[in-house]
C-alpha atoms as a PDB file:
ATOM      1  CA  UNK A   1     109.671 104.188 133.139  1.00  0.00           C
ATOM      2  CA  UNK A   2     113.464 104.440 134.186  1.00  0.00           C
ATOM      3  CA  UNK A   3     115.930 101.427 133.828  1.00  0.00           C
ATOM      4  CA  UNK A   4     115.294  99.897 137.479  1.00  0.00           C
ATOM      5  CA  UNK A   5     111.394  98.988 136.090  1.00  0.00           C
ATOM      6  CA  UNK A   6     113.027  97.081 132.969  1.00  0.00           C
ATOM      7  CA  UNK A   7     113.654  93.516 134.897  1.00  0.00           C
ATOM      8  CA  UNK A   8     109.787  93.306 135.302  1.00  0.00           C
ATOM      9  CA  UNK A   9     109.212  95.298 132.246  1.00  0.00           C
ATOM     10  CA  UNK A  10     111.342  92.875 129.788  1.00  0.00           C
ATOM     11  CA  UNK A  11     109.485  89.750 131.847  1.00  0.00           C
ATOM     12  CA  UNK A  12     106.251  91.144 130.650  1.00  0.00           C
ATOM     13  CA  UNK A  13     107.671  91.667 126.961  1.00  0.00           C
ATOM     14  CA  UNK A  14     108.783  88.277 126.755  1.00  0.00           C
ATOM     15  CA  UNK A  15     105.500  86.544 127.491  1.00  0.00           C
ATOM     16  CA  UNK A  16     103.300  89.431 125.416  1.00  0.00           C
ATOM     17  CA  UNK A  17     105.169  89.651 122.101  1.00  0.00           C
ATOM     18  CA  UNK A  18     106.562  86.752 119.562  1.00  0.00           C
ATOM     19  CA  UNK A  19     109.652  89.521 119.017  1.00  0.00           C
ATOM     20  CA  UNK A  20     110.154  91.032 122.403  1.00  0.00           C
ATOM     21  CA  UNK A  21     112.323  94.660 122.739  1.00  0.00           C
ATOM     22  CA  UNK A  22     115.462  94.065 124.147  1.00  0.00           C
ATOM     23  CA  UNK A  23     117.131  95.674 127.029  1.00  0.00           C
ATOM     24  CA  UNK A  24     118.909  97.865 124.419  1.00  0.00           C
ATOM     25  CA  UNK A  25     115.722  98.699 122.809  1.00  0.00           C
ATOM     26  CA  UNK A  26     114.149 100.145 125.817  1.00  0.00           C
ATOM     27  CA  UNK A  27     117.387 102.136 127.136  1.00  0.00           C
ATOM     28  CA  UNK A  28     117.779 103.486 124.242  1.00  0.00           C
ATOM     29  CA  UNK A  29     113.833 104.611 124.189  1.00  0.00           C
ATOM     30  CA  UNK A  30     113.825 106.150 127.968  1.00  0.00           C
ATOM     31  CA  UNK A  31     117.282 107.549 127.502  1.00  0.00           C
ATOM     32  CA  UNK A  32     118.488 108.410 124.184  1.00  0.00           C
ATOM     33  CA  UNK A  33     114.780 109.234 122.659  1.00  0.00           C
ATOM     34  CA  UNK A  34     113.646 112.683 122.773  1.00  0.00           C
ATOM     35  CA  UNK A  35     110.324 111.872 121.053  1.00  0.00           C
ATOM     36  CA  UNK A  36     109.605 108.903 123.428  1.00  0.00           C
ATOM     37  CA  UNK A  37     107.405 108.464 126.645  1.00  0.00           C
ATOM     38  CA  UNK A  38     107.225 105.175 128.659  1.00  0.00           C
ATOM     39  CA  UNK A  39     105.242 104.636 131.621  1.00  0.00           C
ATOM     40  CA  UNK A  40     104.441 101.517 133.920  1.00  0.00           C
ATOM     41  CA  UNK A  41     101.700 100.122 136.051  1.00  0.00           C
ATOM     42  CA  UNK A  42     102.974  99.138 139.869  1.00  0.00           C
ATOM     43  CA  UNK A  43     101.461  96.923 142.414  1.00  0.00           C
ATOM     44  CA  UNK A  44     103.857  97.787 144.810  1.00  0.00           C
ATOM     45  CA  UNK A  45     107.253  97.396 143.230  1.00  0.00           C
ATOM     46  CA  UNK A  46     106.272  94.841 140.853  1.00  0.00           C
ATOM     47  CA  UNK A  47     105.653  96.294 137.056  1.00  0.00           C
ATOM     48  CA  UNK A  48     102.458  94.930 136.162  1.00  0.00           C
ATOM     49  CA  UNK A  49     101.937  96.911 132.845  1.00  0.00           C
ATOM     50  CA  UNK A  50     103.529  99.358 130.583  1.00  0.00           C
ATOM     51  CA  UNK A  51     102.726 101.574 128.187  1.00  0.00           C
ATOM     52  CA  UNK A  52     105.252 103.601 125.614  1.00  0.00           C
ATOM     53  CA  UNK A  53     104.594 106.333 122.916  1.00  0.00           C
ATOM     54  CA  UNK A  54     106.164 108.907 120.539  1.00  0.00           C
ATOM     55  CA  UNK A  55     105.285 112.660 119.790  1.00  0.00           C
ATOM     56  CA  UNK A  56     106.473 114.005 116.836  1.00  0.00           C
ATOM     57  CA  UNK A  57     104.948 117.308 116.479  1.00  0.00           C
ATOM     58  CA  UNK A  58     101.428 117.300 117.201  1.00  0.00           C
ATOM     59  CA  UNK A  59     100.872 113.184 116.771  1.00  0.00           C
ATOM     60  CA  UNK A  60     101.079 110.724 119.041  1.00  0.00           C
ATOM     61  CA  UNK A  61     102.275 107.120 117.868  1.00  0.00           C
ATOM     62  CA  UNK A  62     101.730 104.228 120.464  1.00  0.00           C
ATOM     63  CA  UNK A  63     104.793 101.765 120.697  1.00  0.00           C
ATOM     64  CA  UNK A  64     103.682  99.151 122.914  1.00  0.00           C
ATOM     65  CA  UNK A  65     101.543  98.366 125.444  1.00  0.00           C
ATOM     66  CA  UNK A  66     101.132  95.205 127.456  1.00  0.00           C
ATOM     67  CA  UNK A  67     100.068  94.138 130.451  1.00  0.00           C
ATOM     68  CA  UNK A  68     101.231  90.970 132.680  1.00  0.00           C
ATOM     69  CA  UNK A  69      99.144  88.171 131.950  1.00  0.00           C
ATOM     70  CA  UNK A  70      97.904  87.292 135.690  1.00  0.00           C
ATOM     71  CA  UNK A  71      96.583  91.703 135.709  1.00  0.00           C
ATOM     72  CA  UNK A  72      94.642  90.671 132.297  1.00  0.00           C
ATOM     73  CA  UNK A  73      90.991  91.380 132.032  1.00  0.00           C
ATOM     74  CA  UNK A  74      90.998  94.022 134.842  1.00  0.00           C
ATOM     75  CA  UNK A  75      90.749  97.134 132.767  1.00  0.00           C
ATOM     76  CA  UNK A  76      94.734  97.622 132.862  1.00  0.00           C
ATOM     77  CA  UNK A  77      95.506  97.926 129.228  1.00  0.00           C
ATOM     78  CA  UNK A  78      92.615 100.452 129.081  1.00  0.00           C
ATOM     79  CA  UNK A  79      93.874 102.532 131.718  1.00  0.00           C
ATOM     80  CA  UNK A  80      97.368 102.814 130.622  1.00  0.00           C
ATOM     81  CA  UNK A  81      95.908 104.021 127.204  1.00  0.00           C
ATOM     82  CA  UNK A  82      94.081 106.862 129.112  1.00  0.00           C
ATOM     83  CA  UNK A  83      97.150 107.779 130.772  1.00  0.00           C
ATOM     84  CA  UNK A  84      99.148 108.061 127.037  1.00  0.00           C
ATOM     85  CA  UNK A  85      95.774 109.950 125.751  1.00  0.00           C
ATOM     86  CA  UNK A  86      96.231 111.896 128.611  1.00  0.00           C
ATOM     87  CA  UNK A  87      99.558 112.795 128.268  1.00  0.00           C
ATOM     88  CA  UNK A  88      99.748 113.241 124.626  1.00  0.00           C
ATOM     89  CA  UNK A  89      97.203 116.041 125.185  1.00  0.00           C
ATOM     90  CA  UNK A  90      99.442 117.407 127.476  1.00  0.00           C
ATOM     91  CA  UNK A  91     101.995 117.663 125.760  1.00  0.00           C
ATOM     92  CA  UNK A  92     100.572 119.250 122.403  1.00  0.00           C
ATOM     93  CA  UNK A  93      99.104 115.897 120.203  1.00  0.00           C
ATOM     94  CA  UNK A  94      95.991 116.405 118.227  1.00  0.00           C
ATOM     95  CA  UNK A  95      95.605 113.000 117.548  1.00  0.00           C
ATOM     96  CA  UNK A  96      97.414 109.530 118.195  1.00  0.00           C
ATOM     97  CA  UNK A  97      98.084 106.349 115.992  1.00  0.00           C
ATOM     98  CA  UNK A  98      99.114 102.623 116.318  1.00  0.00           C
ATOM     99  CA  UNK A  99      99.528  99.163 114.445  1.00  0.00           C
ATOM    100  CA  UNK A 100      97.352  96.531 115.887  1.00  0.00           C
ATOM    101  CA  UNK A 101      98.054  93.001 114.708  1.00  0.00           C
ATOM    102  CA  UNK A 102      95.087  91.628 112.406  1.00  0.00           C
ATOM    103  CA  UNK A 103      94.342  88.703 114.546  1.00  0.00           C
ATOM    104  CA  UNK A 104      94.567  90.766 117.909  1.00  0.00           C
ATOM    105  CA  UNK A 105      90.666  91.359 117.820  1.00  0.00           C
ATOM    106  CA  UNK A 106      90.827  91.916 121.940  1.00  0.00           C
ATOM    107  CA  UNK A 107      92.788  94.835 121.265  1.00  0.00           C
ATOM    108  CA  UNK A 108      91.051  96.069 118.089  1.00  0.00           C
ATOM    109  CA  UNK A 109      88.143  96.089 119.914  1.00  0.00           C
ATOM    110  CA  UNK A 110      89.809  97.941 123.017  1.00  0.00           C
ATOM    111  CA  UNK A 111      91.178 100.678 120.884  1.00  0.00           C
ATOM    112  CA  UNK A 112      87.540 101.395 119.331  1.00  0.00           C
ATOM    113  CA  UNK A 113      85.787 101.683 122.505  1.00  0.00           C
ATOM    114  CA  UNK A 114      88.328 104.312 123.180  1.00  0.00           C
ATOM    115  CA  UNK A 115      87.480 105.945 120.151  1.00  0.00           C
ATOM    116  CA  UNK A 116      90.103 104.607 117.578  1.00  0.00           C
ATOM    117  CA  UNK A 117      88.975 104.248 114.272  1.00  0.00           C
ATOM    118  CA  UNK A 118      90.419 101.761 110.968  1.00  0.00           C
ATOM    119  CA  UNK A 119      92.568 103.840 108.615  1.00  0.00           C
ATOM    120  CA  UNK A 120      94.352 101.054 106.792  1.00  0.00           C
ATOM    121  CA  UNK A 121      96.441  98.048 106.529  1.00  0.00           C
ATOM    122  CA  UNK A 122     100.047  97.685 106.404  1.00  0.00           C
ATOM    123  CA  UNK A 123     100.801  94.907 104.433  1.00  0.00           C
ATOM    124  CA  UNK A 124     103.464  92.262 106.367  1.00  0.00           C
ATOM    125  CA  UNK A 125     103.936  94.369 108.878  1.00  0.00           C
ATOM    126  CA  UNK A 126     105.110  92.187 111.889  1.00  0.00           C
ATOM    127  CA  UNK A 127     108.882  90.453 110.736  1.00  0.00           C
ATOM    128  CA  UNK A 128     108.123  87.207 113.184  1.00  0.00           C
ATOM    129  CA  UNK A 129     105.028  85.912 110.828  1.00  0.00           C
ATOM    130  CA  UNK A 130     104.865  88.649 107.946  1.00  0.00           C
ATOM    131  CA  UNK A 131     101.038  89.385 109.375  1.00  0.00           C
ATOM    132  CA  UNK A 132      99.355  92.553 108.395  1.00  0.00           C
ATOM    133  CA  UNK A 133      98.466  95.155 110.783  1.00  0.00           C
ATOM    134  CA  UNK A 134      95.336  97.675 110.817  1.00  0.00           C
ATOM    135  CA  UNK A 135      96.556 101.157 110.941  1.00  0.00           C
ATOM    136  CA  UNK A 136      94.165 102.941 114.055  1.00  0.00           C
ATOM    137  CA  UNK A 137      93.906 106.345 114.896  1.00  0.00           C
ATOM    138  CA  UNK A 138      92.350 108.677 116.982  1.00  0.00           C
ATOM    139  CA  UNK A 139      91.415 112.531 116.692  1.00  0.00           C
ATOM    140  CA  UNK A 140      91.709 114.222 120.371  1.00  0.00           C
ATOM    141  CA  UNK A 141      90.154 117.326 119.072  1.00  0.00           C
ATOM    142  CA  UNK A 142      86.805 117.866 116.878  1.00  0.00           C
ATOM    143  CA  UNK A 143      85.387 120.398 115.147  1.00  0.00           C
ATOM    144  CA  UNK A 144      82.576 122.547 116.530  1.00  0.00           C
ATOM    145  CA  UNK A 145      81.226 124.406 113.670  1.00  0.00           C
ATOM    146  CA  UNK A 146      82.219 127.643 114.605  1.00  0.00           C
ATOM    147  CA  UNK A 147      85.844 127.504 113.897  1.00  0.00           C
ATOM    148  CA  UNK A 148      87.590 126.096 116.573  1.00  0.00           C
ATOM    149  CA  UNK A 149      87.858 122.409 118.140  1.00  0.00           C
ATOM    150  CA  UNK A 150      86.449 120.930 121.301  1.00  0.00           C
ATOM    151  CA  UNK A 151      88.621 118.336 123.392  1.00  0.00           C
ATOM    152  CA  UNK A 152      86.807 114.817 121.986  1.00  0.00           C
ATOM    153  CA  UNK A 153      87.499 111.672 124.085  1.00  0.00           C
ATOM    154  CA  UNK A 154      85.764 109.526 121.670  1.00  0.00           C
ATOM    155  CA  UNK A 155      83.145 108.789 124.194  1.00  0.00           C
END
């Protein structure tokens, strides 16, 4: 993600989330951010999707991820969680979190087919409606019994 995506990137924030980033927010994420990685989805030169995370040391923490609402239900939000899996790999994570909204059971679901599992609640998590979220996370790496780990996709 660089600055000339944001137009189409703050479009897609406004209509996903009750308390959308600002154009602040995400400069300050691409630019000023050592920890942070954003990516979008293109059909063309129109941003369709995006997807943003942190690593800090060897975790991953997912920021945001949404996905225009006419690309919805075409496997978008799944791939640009691949892509973040992908990269956080890449670039040394062992595993990779995320808050999910309670009542967001699409994406609840979405994050457990990819191997996400519950690991708790944060009370009043979200400022708009004081809703709780479900802490998820994900272990890239598993144990094979004979002292070191095997890549694990959660498939």
């Amino acid at each position: 993600m660089t600055s000339e995506y944001l137009d189409g990137v703050l479009a897609i924030e406004r209509v996903s989330f009750p308390t959308p980033w600002t154009r602040h927010s995400f400069l300050n994420e691409i630019y000023n951010n050592n920890f942070a990685y954003y990516y979008v989805a293109l059909a063309g030169r129109q941003v369709i999707g995006y997807a943003g995370m942190w690593i800090i040391l060897d975790e991953a923490h997912i920021t945001n991820v949404a996905v225009h609402p006419h690309y919805r239900g075409r496997h978008l939000g799944e791939l640009l969680l691949k892509v973040l899996m992908q990269e956080a790999v890449r670039l040394g994570a062992d595993r990779m979190t995320l808050e999910v909204r309670v009542s967001n059971r699409p994406a609840q679901r979405l994050y457990e087919r990819l191997g996400f599992f519950r690991a708790g609640v944060r009370k009043g998590y979200y400022n708009d409606n004081r809703e709780d979220a479900i802490i998820m996370w994900k272990h890239f790496f598993e144990e094979n019994g004979l002292g070191t780990s095997n890549y694990y996709s959660g498939h």
